[in-house]
N, C-alpha and C. Protein backbone atom coordinates (compact mmCIF):
# COMPACT_ATOMS: atom_id res chain seq x y z
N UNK A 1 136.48 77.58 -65.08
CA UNK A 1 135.69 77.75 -63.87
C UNK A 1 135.02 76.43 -63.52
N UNK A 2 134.85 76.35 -62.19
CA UNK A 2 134.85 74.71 -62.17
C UNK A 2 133.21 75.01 -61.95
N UNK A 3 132.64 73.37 -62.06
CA UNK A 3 130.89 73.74 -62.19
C UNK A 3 130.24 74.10 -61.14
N UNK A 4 130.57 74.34 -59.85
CA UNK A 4 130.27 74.75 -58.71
C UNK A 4 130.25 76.15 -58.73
N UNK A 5 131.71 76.52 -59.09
CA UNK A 5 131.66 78.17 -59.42
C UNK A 5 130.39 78.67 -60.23
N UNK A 6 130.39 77.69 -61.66
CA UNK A 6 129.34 78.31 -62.89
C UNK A 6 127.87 78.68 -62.33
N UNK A 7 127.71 77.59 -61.24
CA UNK A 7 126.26 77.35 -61.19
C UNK A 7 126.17 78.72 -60.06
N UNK A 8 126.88 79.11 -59.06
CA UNK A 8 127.21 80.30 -57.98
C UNK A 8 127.08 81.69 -58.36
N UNK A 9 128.19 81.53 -60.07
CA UNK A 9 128.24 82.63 -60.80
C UNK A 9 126.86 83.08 -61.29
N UNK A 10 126.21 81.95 -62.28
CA UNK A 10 124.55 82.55 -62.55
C UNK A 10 123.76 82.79 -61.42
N UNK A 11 123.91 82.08 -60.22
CA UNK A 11 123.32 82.16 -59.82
C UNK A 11 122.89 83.55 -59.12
N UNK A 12 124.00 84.26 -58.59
CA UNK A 12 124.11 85.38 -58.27
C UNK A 12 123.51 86.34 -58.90
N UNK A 13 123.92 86.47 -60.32
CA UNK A 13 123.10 87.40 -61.44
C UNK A 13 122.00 87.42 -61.72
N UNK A 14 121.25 85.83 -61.54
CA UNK A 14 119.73 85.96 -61.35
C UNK A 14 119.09 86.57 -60.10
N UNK A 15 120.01 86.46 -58.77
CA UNK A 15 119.55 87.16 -57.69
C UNK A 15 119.68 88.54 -58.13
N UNK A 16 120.82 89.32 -58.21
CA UNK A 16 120.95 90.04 -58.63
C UNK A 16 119.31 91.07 -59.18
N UNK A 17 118.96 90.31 -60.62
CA UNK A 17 118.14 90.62 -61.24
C UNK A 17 116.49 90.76 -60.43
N UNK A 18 116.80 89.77 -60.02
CA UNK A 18 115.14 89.52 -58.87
C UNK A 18 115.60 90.92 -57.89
N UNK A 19 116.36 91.14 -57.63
CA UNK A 19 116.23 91.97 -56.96
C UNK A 19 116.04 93.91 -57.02
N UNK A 20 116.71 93.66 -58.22
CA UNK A 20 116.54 94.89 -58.98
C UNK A 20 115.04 95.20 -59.36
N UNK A 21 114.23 93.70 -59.67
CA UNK A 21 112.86 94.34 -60.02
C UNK A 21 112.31 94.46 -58.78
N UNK A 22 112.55 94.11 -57.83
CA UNK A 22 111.64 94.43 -57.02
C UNK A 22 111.97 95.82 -56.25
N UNK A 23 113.07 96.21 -56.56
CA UNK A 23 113.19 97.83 -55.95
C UNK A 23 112.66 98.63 -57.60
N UNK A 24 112.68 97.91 -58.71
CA UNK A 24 112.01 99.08 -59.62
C UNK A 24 110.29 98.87 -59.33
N UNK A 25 110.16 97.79 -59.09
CA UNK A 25 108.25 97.63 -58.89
C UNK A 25 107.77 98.73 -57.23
N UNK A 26 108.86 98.84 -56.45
CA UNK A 26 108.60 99.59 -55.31
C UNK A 26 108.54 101.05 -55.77
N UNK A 27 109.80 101.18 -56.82
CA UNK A 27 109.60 102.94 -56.94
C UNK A 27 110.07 102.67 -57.87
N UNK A 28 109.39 103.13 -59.15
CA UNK A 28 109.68 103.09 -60.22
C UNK A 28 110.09 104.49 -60.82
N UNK A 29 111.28 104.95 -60.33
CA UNK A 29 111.66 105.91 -60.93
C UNK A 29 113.12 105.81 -61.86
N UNK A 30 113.57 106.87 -62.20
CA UNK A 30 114.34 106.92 -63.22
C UNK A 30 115.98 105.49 -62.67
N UNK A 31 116.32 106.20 -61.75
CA UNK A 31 117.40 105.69 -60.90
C UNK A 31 117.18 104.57 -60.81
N UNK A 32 115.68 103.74 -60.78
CA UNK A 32 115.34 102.31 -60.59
C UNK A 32 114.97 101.26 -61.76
N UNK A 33 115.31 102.55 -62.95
CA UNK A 33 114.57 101.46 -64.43
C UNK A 33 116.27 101.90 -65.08
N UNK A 34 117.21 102.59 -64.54
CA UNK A 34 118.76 102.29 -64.93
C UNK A 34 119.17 101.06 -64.31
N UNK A 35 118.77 101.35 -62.78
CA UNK A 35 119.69 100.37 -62.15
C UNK A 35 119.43 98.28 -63.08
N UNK A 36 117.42 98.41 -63.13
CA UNK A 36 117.04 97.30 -63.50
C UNK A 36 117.91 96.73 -64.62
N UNK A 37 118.28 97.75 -65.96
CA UNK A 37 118.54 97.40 -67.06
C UNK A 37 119.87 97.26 -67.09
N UNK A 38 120.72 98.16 -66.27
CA UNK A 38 122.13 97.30 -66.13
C UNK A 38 122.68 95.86 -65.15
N UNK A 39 121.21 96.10 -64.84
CA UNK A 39 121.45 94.45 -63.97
C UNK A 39 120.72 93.35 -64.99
N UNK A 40 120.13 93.23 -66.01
CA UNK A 40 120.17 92.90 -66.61
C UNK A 40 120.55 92.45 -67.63
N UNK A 41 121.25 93.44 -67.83
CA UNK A 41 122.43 92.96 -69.05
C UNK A 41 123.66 92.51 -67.98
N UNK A 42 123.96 92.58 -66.94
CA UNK A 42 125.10 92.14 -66.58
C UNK A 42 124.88 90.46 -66.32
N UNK A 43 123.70 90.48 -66.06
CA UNK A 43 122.86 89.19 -66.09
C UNK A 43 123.15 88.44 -67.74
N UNK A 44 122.83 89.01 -68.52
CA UNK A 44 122.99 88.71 -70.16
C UNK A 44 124.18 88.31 -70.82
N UNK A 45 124.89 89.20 -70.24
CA UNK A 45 126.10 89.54 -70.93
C UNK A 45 126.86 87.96 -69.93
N UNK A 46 126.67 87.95 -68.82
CA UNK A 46 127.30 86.87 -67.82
C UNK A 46 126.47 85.42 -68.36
N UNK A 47 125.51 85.65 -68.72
CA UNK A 47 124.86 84.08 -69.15
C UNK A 47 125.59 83.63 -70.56
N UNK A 48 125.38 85.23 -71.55
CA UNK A 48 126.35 84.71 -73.09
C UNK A 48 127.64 84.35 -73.24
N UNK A 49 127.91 84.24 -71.83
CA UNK A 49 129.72 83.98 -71.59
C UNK A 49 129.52 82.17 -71.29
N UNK A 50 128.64 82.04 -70.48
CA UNK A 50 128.26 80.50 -69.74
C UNK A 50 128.20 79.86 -71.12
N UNK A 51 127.47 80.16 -71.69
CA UNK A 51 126.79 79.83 -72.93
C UNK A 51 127.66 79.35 -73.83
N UNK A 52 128.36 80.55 -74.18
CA UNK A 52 129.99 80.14 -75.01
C UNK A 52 130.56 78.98 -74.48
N UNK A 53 130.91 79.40 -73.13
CA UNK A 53 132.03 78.17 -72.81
C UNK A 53 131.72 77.01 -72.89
N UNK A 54 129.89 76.46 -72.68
CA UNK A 54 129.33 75.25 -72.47
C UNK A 54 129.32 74.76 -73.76
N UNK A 55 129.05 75.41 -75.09
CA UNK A 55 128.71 75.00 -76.16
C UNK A 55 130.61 74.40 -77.21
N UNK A 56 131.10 75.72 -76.23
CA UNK A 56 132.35 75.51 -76.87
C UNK A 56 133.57 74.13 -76.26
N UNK A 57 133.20 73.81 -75.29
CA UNK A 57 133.46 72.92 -74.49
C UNK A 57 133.30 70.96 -75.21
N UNK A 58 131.22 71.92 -75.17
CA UNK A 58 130.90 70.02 -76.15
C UNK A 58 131.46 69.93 -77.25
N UNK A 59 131.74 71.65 -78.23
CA UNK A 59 132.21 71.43 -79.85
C UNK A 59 133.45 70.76 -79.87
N UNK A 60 134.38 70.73 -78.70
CA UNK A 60 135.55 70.32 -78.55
C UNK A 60 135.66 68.99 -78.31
N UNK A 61 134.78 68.58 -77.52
CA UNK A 61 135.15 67.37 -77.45
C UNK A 61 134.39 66.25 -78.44
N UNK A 62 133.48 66.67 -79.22
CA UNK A 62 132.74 65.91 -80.30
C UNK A 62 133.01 66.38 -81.30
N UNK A 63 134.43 66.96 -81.51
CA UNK A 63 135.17 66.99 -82.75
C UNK A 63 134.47 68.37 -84.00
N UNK A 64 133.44 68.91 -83.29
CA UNK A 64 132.54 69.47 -84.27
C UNK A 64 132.75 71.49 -84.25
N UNK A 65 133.99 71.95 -84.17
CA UNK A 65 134.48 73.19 -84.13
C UNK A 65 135.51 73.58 -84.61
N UNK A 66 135.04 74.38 -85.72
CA UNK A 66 136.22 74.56 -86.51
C UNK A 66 137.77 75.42 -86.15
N UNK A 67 138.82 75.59 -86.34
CA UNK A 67 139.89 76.40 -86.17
C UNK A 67 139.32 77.58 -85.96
N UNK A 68 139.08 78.29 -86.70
CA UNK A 68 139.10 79.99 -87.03
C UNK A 68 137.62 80.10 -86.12
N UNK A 69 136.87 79.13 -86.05
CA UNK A 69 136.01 79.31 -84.63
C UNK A 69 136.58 79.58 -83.30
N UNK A 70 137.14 78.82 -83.01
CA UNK A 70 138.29 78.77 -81.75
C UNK A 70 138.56 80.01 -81.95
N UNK A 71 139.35 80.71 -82.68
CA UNK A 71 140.09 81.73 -82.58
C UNK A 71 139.22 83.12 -82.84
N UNK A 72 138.06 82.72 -83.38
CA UNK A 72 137.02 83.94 -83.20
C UNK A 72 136.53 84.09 -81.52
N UNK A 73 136.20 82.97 -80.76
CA UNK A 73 135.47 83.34 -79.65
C UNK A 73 136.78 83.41 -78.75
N UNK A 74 137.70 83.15 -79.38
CA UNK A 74 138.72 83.42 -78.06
C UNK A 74 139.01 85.03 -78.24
N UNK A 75 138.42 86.23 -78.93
CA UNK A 75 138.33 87.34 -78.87
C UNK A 75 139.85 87.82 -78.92
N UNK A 76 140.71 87.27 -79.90
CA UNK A 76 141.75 87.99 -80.19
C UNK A 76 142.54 87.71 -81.67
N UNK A 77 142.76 88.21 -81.98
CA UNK A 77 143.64 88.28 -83.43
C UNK A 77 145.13 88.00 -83.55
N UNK A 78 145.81 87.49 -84.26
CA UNK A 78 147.36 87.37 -84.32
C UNK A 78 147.84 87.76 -85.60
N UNK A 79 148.85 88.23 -85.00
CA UNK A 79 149.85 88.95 -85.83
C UNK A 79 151.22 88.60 -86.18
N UNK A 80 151.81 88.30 -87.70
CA UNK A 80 153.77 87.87 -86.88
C UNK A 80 154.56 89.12 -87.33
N UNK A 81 155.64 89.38 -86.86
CA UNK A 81 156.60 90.40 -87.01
C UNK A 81 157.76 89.99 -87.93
N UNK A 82 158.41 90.70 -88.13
CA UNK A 82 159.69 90.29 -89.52
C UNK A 82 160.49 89.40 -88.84
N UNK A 83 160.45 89.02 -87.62
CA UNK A 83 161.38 87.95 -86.80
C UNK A 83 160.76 87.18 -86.55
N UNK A 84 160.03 86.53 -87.22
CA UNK A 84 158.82 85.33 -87.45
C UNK A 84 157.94 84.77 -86.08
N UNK A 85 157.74 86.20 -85.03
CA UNK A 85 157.18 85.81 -83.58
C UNK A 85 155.76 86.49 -83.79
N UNK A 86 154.61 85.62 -82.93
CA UNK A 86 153.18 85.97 -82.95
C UNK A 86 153.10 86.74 -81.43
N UNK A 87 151.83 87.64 -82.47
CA UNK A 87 151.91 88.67 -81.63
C UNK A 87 150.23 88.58 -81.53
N UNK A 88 149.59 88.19 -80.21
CA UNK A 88 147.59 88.38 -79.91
C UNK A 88 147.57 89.80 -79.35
N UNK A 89 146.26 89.73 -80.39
CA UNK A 89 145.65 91.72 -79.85
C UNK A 89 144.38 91.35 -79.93
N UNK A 90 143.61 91.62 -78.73
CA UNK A 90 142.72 91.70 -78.43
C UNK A 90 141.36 91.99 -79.19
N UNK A 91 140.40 91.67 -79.66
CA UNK A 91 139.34 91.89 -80.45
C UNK A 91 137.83 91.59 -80.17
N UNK A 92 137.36 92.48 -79.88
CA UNK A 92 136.13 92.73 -79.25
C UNK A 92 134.83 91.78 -80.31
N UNK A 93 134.25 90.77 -79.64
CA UNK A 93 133.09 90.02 -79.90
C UNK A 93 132.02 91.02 -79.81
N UNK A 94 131.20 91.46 -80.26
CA UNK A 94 129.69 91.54 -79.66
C UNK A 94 128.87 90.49 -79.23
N UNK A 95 128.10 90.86 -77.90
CA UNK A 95 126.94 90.06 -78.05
C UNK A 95 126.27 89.30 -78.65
N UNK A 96 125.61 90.06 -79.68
CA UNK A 96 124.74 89.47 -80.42
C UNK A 96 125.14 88.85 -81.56
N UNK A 97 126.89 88.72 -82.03
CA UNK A 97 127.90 87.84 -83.09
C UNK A 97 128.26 87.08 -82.33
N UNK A 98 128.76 87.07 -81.03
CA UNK A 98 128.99 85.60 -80.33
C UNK A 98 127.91 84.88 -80.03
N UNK A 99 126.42 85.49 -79.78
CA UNK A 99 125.09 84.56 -79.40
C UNK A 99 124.74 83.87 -80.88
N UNK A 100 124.70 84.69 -81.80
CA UNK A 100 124.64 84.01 -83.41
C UNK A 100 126.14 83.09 -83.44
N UNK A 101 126.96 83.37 -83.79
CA UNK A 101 128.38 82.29 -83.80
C UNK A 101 128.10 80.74 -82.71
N UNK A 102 127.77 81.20 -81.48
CA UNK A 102 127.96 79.96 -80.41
C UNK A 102 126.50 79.33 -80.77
N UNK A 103 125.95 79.96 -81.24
CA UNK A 103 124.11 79.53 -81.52
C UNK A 103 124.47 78.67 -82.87
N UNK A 104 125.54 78.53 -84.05
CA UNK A 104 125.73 78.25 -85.19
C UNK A 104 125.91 76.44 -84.66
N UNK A 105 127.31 77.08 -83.81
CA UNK A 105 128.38 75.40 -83.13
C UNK A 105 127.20 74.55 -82.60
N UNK A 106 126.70 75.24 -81.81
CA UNK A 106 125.02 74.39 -81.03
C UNK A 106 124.12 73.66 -82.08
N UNK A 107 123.96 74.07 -82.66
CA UNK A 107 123.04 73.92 -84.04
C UNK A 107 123.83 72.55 -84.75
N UNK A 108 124.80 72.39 -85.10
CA UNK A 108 126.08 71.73 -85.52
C UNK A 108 126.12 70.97 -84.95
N UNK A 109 126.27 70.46 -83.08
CA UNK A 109 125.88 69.24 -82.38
C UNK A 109 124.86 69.26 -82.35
N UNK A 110 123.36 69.79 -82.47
CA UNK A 110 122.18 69.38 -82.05
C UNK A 110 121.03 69.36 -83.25
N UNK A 111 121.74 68.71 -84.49
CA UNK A 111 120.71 69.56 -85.73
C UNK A 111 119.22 69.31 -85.36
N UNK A 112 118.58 69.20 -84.71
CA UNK A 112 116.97 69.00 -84.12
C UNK A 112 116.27 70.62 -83.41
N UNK A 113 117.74 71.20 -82.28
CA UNK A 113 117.00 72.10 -82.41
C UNK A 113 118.34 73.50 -82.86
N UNK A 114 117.34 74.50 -82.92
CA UNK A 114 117.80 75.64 -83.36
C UNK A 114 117.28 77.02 -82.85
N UNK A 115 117.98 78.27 -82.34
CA UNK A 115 117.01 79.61 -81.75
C UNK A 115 116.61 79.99 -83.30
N UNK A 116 115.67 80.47 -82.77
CA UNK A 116 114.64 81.69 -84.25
C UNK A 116 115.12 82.70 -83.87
N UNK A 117 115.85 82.78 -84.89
CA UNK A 117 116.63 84.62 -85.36
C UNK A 117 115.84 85.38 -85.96
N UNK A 118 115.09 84.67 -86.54
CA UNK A 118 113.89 85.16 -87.68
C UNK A 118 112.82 85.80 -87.52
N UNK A 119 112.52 85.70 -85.97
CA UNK A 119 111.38 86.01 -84.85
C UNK A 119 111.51 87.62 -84.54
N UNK A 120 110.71 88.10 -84.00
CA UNK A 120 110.39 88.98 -83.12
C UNK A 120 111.22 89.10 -81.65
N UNK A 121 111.57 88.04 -81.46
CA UNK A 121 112.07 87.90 -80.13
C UNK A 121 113.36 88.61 -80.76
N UNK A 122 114.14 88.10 -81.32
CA UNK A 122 115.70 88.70 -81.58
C UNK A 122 115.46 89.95 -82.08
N UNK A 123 114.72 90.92 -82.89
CA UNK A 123 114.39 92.00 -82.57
C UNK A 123 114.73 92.78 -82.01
N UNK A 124 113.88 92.17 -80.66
CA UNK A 124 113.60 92.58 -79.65
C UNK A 124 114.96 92.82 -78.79
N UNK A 125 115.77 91.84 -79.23
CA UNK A 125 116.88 91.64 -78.33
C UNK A 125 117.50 92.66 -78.55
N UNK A 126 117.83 92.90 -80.03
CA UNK A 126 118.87 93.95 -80.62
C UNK A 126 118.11 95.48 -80.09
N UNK A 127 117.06 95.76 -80.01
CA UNK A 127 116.26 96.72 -79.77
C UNK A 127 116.96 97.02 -78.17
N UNK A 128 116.80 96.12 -77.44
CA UNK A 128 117.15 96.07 -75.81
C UNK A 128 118.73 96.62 -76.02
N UNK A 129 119.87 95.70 -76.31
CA UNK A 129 120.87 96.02 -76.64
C UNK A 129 121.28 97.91 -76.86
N UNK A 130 120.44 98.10 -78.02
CA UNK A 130 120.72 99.81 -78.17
C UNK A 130 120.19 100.18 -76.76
N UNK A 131 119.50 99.78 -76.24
CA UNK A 131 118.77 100.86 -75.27
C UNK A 131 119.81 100.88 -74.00
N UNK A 132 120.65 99.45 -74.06
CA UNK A 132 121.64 99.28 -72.71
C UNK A 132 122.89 99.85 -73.35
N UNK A 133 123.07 100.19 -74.51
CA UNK A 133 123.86 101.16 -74.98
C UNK A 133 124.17 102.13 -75.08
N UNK A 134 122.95 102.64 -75.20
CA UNK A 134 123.08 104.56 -74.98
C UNK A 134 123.35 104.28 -73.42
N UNK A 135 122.32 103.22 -72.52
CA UNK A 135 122.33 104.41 -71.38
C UNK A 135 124.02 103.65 -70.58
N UNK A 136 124.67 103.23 -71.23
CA UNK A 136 126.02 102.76 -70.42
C UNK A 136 127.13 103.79 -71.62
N UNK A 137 126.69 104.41 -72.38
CA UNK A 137 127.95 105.30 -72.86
C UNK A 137 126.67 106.73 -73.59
N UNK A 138 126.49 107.02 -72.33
CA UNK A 138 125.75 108.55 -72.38
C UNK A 138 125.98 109.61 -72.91
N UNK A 139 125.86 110.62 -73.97
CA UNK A 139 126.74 111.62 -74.45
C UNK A 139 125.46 113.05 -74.37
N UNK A 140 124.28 112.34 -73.60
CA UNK A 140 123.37 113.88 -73.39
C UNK A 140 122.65 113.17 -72.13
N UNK A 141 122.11 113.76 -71.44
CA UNK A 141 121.10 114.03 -70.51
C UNK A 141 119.79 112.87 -71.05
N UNK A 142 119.15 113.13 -72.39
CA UNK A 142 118.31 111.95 -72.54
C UNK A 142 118.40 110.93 -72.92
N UNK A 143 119.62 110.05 -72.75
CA UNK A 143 120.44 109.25 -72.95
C UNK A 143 120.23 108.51 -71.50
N UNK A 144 120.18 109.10 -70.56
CA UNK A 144 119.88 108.60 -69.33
C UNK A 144 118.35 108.23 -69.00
N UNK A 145 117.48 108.94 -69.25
CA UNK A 145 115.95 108.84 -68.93
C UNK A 145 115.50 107.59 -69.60
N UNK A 146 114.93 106.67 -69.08
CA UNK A 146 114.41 105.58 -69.73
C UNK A 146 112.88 105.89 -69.55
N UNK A 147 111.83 105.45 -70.73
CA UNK A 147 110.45 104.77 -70.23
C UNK A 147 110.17 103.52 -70.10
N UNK A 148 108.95 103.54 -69.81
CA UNK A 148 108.31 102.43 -68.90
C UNK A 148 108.30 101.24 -69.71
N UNK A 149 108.06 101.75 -71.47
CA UNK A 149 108.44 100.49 -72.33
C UNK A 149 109.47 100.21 -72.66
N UNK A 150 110.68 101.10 -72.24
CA UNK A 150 111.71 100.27 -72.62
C UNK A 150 112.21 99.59 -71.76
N UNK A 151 112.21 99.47 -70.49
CA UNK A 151 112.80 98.52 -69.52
C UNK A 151 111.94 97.49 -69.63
N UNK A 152 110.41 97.63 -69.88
CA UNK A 152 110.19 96.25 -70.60
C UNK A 152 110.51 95.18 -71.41
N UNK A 153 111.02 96.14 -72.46
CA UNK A 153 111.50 95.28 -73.69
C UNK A 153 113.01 94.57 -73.33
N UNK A 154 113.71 95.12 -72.38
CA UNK A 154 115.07 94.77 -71.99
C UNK A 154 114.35 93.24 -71.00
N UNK A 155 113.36 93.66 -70.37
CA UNK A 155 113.03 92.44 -69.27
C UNK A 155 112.40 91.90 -70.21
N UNK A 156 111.30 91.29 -70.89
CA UNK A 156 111.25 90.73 -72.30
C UNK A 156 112.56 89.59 -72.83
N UNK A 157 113.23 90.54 -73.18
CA UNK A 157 114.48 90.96 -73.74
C UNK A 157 115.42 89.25 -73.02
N UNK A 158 115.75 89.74 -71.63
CA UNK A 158 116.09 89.09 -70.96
C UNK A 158 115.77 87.32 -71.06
N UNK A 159 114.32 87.48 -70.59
CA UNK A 159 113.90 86.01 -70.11
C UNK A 159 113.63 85.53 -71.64
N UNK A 160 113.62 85.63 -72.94
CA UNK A 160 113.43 85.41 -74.25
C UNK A 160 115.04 84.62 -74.10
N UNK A 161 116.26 85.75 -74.00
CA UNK A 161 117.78 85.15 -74.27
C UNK A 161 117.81 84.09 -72.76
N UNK A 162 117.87 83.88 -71.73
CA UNK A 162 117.83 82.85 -71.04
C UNK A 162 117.42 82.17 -71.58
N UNK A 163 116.06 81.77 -71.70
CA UNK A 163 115.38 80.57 -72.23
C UNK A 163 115.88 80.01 -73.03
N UNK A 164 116.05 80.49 -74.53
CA UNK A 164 116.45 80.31 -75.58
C UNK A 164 118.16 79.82 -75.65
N UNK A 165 118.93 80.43 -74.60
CA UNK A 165 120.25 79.85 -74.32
C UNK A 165 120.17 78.46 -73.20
N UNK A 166 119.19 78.05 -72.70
CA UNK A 166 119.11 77.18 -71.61
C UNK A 166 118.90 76.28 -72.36
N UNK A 167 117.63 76.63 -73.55
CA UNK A 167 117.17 75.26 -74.38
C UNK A 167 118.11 74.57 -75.02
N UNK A 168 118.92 75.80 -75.74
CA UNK A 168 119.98 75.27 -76.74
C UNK A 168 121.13 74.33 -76.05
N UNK A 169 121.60 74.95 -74.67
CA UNK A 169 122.30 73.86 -73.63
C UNK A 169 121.96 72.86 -73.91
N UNK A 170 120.43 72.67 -73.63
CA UNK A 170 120.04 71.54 -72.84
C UNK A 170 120.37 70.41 -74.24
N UNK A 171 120.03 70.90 -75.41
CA UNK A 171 119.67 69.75 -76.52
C UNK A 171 121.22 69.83 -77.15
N UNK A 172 122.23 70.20 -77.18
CA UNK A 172 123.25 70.18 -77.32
C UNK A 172 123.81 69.27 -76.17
N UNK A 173 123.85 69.64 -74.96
CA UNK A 173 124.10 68.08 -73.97
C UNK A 173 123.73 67.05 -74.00
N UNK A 174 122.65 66.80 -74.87
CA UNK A 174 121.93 65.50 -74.90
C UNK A 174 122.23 64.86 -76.16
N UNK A 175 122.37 65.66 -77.29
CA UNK A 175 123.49 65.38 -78.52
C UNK A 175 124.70 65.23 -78.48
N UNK A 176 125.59 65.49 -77.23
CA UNK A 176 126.56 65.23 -77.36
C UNK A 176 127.04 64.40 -76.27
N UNK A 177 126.18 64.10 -75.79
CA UNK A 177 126.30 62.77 -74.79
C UNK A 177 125.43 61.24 -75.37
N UNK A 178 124.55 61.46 -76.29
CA UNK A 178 124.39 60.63 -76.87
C UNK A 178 125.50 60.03 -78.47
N UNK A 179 126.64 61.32 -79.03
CA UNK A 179 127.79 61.20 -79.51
C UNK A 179 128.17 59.93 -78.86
N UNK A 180 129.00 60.87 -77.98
CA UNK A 180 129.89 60.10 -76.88
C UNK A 180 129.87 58.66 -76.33
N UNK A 181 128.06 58.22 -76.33
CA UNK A 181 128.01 56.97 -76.14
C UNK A 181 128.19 56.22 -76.94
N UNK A 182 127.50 56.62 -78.56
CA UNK A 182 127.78 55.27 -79.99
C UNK A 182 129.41 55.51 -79.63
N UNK A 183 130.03 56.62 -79.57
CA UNK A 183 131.62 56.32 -79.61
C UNK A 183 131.89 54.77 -78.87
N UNK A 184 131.88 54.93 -77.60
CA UNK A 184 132.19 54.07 -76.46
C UNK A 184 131.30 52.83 -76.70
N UNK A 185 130.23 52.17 -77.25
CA UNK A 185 129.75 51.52 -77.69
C UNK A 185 130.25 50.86 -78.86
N UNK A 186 130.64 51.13 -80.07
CA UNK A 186 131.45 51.32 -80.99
C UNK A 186 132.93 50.45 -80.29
N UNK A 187 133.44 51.13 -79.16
CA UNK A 187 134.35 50.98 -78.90
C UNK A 187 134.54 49.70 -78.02
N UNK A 188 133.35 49.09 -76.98
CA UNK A 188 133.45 48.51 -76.82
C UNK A 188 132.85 47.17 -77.32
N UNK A 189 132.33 47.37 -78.51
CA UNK A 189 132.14 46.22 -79.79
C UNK A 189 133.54 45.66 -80.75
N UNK A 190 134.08 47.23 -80.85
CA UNK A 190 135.25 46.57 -81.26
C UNK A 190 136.41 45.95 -80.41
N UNK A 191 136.66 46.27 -78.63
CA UNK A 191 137.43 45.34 -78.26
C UNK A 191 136.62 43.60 -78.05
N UNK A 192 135.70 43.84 -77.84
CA UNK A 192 134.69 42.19 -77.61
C UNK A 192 135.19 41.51 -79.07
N UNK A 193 134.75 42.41 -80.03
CA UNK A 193 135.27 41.23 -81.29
C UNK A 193 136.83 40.79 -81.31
N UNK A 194 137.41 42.18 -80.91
CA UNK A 194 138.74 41.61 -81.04
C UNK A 194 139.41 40.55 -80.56
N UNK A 195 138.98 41.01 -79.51
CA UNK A 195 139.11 39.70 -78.21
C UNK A 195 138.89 38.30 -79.02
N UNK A 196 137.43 38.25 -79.04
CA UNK A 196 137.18 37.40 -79.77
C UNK A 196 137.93 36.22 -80.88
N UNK A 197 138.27 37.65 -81.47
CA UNK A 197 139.52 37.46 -82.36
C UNK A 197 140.33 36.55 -82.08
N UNK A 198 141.10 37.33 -81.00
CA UNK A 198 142.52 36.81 -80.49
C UNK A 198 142.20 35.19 -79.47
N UNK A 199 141.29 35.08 -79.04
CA UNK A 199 141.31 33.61 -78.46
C UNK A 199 141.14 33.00 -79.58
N UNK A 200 140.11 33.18 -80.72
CA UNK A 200 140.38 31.90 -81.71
C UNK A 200 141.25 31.91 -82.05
N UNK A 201 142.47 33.30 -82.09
CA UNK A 201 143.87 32.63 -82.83
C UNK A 201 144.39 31.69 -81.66
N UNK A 202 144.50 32.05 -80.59
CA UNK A 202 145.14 31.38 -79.68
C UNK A 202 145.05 29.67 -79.27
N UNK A 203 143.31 29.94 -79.52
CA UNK A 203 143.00 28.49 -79.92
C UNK A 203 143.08 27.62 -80.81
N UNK A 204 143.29 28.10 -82.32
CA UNK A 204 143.80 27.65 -83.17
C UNK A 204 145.23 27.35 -83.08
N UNK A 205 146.32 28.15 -82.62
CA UNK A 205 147.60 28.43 -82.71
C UNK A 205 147.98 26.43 -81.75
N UNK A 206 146.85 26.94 -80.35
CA UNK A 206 146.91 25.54 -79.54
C UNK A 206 146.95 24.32 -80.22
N UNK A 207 145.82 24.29 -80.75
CA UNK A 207 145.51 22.95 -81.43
C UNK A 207 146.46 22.51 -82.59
N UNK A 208 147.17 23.94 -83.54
CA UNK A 208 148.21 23.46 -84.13
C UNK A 208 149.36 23.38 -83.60
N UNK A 209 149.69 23.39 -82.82
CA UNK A 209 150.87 23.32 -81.55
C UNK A 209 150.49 21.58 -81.06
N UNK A 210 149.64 21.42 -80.93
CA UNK A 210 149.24 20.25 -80.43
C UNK A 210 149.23 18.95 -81.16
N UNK A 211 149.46 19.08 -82.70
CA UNK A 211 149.19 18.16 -83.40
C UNK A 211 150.41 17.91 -83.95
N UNK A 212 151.39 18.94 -83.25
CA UNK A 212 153.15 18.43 -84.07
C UNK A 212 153.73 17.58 -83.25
């Protein structure tokens, strides 16, 4: 997705979200603290995708992502058959194993910073999670009814995983653009010397050319 799209794509989902609270702050009834919390997670679920691709993107190009990483977030499994051909089947990530997994690779380019798993906030997250769980695969009647604290904890919930995925962006781009530069620095030390190099041979080569 090109970065015009990315920035269009969130952007939408944060409208999205602004907008949902303000029809649950108008009438806060049942119909309006569902609608909030699945716009929220669609919000969530659409940012932990951004998230992946951005982190998985820098791991790639600063050398710092392992194989069987790759093939974990690419959400499918392989298989070969007795006629030695591979066969991908599909395999469902969770949330909260791809936000820990892509939160690991981040960590890996940026050892300075790191999210607190350890906190209250992630908790909180997993707490939100069940609650956008029952009410998106319903099997009774109170499965649907939300209270007033739990669409909190999902909005909570929310601006805790933004943040915490924006930060990790941010210091992972700046680790891996400061990579990128000793590379090219590096790189252009070693053609200057070379260079270097090569005229004193050339100049040497002259002067013994010159003296036969």
């Amino acid at each position: 997705m090109a970065e015009e799209n990315k920035s269009s794509f969130i952007g939408m989902l944060l409208s999205d979200v602004a907008a949902s609270q303000e029809r649950h702050e108008a009438h806060s009834n049942q119909q309006a603290k569902r609608d909030l919390i699945r716009t929220l997670f669609a919000a969530i679920e659409g940012s932990a995708w951004f998230y992946k691709e951005h982190i998985q993107a820098l791991a790639e190009t600063t050398d710092m992502i392992e194989a069987d990483e790759v093939l974990a977030l690419s959400e499918v499994t392989l298989t070969v058959d007795k006629a030695g051909k591979l066969h991908s089947h599909p395999r469902f990530l969770t949330t909260t194993a791809s936000v820990r997994l892509v939160s690991r690779i981040a960590h890996r380019i940026a050892p300075d910073h790191q999210i607190n798993f350890g906190g209250g906030e992630w908790s909180l997250f997993q707490e939100a999670i069940e609650v956008r769980n029952r009410l998106t695969h319903p099997k009774d009647l109170s499965d649907l009814i939300l209270s007033e604290e739990q669409t909190v904890t999902c909005t909570n919930a929310f601006y805790w995983f933004l943040e915490e995925t924006t930060h990790s962006i941010e210091a992972a781009t700046r680790a891996a653009r400061s990579y990128i530069d000793s590379i090219e620095h590096e790189l252009s030390d070693f053609k200057t010397r070379n260079s270097e190099a090569i005229k004193a041979y050339q100049q040497a080569k002259r002067r013994l050319d010159d003296s036969d």
